[in-house]
N, C-alpha and C. Protein backbone atom coordinates (compact mmCIF):
# COMPACT_ATOMS: atom_id res chain seq x y z
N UNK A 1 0.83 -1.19 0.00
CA UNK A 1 0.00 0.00 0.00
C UNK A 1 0.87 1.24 0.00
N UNK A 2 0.57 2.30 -0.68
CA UNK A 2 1.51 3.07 -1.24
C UNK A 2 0.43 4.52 -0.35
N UNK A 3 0.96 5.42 0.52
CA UNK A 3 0.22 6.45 0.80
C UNK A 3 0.95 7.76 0.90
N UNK A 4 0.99 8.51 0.08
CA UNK A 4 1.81 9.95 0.28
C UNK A 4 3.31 9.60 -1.29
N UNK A 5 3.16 8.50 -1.65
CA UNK A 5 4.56 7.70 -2.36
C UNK A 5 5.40 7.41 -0.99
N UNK A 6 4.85 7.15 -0.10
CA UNK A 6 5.69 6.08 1.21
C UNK A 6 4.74 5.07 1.34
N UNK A 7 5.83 3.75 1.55
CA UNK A 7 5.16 2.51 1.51
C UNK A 7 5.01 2.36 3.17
N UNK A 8 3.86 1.44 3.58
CA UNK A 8 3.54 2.08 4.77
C UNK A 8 4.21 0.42 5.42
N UNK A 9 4.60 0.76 6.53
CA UNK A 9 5.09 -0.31 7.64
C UNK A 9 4.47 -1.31 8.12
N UNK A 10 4.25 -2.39 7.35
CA UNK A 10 3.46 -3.19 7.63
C UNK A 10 4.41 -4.26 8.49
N UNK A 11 5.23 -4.71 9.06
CA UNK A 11 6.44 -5.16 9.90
C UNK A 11 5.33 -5.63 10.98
N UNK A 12 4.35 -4.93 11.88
CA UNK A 12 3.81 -5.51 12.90
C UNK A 12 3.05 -6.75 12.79
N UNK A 13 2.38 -6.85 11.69
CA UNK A 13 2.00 -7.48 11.35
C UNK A 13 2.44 -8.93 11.24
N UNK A 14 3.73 -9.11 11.72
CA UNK A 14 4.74 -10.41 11.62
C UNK A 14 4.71 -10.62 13.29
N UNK A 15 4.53 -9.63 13.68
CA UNK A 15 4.72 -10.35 15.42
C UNK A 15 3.65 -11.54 15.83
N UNK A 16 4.44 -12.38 16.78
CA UNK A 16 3.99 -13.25 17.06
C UNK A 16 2.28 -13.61 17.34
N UNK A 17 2.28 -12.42 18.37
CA UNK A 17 1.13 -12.09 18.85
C UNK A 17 -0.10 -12.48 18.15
N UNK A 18 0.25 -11.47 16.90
CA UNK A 18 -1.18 -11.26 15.62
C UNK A 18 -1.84 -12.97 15.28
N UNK A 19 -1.01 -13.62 15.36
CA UNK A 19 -1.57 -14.99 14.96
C UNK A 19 -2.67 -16.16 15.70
N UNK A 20 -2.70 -15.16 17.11
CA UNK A 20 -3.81 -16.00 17.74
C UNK A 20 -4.51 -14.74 18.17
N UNK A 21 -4.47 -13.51 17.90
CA UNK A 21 -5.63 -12.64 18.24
C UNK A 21 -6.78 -12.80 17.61
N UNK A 22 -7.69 -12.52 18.20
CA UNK A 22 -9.25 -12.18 18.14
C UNK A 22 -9.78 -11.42 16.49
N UNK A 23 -10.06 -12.00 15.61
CA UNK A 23 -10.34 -11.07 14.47
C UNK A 23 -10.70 -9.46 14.82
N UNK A 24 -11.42 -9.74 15.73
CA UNK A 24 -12.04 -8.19 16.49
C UNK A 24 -11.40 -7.25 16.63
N UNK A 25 -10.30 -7.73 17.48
CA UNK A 25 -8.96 -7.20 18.06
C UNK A 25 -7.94 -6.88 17.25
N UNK A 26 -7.67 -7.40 16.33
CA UNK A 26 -6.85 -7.24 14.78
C UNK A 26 -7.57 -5.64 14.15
N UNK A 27 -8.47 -5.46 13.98
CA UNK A 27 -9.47 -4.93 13.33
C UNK A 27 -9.08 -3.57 13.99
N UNK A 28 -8.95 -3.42 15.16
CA UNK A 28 -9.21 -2.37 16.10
C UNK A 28 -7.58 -1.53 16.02
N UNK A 29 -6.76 -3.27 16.14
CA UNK A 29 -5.52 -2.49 15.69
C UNK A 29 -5.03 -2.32 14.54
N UNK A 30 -5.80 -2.97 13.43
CA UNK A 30 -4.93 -2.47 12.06
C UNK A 30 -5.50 -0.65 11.41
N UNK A 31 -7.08 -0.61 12.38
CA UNK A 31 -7.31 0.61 12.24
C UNK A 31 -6.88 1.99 13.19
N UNK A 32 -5.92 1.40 13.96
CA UNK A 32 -5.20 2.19 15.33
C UNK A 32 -3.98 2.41 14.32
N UNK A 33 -3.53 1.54 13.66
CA UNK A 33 -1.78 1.89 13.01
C UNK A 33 -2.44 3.11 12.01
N UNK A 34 -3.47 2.87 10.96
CA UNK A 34 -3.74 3.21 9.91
C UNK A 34 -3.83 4.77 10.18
N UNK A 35 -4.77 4.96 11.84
CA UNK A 35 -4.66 6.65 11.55
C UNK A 35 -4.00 7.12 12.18
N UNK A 36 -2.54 6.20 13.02
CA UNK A 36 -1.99 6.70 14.02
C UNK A 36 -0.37 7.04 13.19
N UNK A 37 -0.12 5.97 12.21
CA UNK A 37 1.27 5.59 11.20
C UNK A 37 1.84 7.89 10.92
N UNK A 38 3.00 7.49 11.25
CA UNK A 38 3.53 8.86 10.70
C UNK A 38 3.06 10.24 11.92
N UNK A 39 2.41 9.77 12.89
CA UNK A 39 1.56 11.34 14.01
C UNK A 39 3.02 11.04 14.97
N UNK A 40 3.07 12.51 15.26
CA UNK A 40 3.59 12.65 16.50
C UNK A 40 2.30 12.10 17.25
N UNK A 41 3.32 11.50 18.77
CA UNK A 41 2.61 11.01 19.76
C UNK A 41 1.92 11.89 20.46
N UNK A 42 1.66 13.05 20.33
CA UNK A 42 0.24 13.82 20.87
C UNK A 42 -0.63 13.88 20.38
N UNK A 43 -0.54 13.00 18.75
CA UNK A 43 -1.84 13.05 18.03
C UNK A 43 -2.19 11.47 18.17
N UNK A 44 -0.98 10.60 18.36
CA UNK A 44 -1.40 9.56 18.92
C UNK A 44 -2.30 8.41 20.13
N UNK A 45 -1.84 9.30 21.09
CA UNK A 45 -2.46 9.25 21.94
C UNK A 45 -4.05 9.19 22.27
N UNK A 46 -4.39 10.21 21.61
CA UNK A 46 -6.07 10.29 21.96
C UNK A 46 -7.06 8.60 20.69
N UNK A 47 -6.24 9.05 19.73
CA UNK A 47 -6.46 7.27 19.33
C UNK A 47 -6.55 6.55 19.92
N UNK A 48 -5.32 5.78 20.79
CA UNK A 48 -5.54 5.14 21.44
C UNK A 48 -6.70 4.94 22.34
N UNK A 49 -6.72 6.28 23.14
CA UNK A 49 -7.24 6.39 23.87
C UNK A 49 -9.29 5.80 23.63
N UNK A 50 -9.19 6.28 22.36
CA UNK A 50 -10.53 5.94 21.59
C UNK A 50 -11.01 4.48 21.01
N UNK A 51 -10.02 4.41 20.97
CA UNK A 51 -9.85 2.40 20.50
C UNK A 51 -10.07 1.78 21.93
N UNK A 52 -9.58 1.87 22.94
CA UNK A 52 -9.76 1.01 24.33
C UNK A 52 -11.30 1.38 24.72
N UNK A 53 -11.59 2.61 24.23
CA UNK A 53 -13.13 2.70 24.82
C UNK A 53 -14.24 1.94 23.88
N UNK A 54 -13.95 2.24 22.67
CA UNK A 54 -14.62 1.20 22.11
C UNK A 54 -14.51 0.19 22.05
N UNK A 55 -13.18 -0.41 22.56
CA UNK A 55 -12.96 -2.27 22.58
C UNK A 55 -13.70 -2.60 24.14
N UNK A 56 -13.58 -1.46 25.11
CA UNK A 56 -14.67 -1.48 26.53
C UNK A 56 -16.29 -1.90 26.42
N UNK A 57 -16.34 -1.20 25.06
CA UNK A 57 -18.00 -0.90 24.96
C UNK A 57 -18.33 -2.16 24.56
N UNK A 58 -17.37 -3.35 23.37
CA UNK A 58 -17.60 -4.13 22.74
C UNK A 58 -17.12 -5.51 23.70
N UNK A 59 -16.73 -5.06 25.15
CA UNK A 59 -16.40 -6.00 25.97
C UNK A 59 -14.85 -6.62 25.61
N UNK A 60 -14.50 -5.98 25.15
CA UNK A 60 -12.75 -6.73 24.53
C UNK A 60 -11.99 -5.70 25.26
N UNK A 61 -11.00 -6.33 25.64
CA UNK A 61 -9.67 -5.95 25.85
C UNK A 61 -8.76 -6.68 26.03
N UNK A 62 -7.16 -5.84 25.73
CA UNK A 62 -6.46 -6.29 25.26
C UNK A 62 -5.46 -7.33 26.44
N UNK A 63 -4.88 -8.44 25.70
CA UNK A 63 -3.94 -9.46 26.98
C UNK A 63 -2.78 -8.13 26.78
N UNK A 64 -2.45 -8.69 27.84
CA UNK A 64 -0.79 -8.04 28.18
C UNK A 64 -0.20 -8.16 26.39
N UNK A 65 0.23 -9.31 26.30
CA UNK A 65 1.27 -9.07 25.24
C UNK A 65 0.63 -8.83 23.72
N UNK A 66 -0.70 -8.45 23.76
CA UNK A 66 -1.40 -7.05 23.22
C UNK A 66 -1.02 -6.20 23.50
N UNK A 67 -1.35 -5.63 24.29
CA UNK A 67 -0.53 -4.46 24.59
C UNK A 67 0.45 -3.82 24.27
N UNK A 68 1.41 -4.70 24.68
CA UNK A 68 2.71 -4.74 24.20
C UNK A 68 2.77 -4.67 23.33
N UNK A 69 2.49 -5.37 22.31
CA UNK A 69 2.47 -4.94 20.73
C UNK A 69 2.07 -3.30 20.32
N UNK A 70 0.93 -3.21 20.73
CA UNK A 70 0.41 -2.16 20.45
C UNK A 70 1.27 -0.68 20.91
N UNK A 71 1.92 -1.15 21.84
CA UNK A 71 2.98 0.12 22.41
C UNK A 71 4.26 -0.20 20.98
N UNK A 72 4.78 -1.63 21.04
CA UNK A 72 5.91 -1.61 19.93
C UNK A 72 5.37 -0.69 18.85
N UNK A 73 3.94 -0.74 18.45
CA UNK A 73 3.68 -0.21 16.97
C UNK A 73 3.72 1.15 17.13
N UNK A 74 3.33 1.62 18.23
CA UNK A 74 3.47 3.05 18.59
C UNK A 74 4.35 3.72 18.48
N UNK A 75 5.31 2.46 19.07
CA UNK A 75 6.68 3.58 19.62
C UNK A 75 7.74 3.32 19.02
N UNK A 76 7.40 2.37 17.34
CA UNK A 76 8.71 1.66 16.57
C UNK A 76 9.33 2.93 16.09
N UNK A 77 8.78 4.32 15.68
CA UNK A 77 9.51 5.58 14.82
C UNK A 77 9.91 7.20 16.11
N UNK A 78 10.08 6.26 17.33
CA UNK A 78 9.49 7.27 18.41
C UNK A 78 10.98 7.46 19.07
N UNK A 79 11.13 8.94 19.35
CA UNK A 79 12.61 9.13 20.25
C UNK A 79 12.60 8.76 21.75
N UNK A 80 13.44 8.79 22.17
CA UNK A 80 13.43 8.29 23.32
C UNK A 80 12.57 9.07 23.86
N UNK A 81 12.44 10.58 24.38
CA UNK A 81 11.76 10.97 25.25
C UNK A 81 10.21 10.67 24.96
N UNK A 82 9.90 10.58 23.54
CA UNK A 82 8.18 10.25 23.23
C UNK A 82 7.77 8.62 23.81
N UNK A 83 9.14 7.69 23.52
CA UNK A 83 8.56 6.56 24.19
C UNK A 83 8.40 6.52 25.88
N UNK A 84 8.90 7.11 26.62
CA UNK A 84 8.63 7.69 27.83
C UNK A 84 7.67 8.14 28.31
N UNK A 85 7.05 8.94 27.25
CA UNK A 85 5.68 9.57 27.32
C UNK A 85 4.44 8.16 27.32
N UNK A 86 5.15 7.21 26.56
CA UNK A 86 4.24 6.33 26.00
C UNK A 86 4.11 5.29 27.28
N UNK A 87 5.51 5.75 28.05
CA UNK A 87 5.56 4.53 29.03
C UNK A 87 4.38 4.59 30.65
N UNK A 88 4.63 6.30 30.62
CA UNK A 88 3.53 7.06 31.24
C UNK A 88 2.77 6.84 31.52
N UNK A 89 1.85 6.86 30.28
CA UNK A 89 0.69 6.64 29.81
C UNK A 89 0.03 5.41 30.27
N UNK A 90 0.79 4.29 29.72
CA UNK A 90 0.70 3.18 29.92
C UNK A 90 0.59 2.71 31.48
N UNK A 91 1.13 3.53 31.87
CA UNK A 91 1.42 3.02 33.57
C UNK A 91 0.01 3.81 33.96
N UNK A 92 -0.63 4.63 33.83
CA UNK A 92 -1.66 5.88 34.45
C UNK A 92 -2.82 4.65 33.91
N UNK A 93 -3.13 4.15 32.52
CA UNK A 93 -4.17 3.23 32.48
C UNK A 93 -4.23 2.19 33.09
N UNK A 94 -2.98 1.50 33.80
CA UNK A 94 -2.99 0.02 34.47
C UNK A 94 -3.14 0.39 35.58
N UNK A 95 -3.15 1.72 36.01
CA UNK A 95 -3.57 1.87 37.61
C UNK A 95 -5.03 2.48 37.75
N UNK A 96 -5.61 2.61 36.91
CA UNK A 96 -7.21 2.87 36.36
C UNK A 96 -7.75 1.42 36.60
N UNK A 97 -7.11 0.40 36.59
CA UNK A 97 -8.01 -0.83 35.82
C UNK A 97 -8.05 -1.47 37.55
């Protein structure tokens, strides 16, 4: 898939993970990369943030090493201090739950 004439990063898609997830759950994240691919992580973020509420509403959420993935895809083009931000984040929702 060709968007802007950059071919887009389809690499996550090989992790282990993807091969026993939930079609549902696939869905949620191939449409999380799609509008998240190329944003600084302040435009990232609220995505996310919008995908977990609707995977809430639909009763899904993600295993741990979901997650995890979903942070790798985040934070594969990310400098150190943005993955920090990401690590944050991450920590502020697991103490929500």
């Amino acid at each position: 898939m060709r968007k802007g004439g950059v071919m887009k990063d389809l690499s996550w898609m090989n992790h282990p993970a993807i091969k026993n997830i939930d079609p549902r759950k696939l869905a949620f994240i191939t449409q999380f990369v799609n509008e998240t691919e190329g944003k600084p992580v302040e435009k990232a973020l609220p995505v996310l943030m919008a995908t977990n509420a609707k995977m809430k509403a639909m009763g899904l959420t993600f295993t741990q090493q979901e997650s995890d993935l979903m942070t790798d895809i985040l934070t594969r083009d990310l400098s150190e201090a943005d993955k920090k931000k990401i690590e944050m984040v991450k920590m502020m929702m697991a103490n929500r739950k």
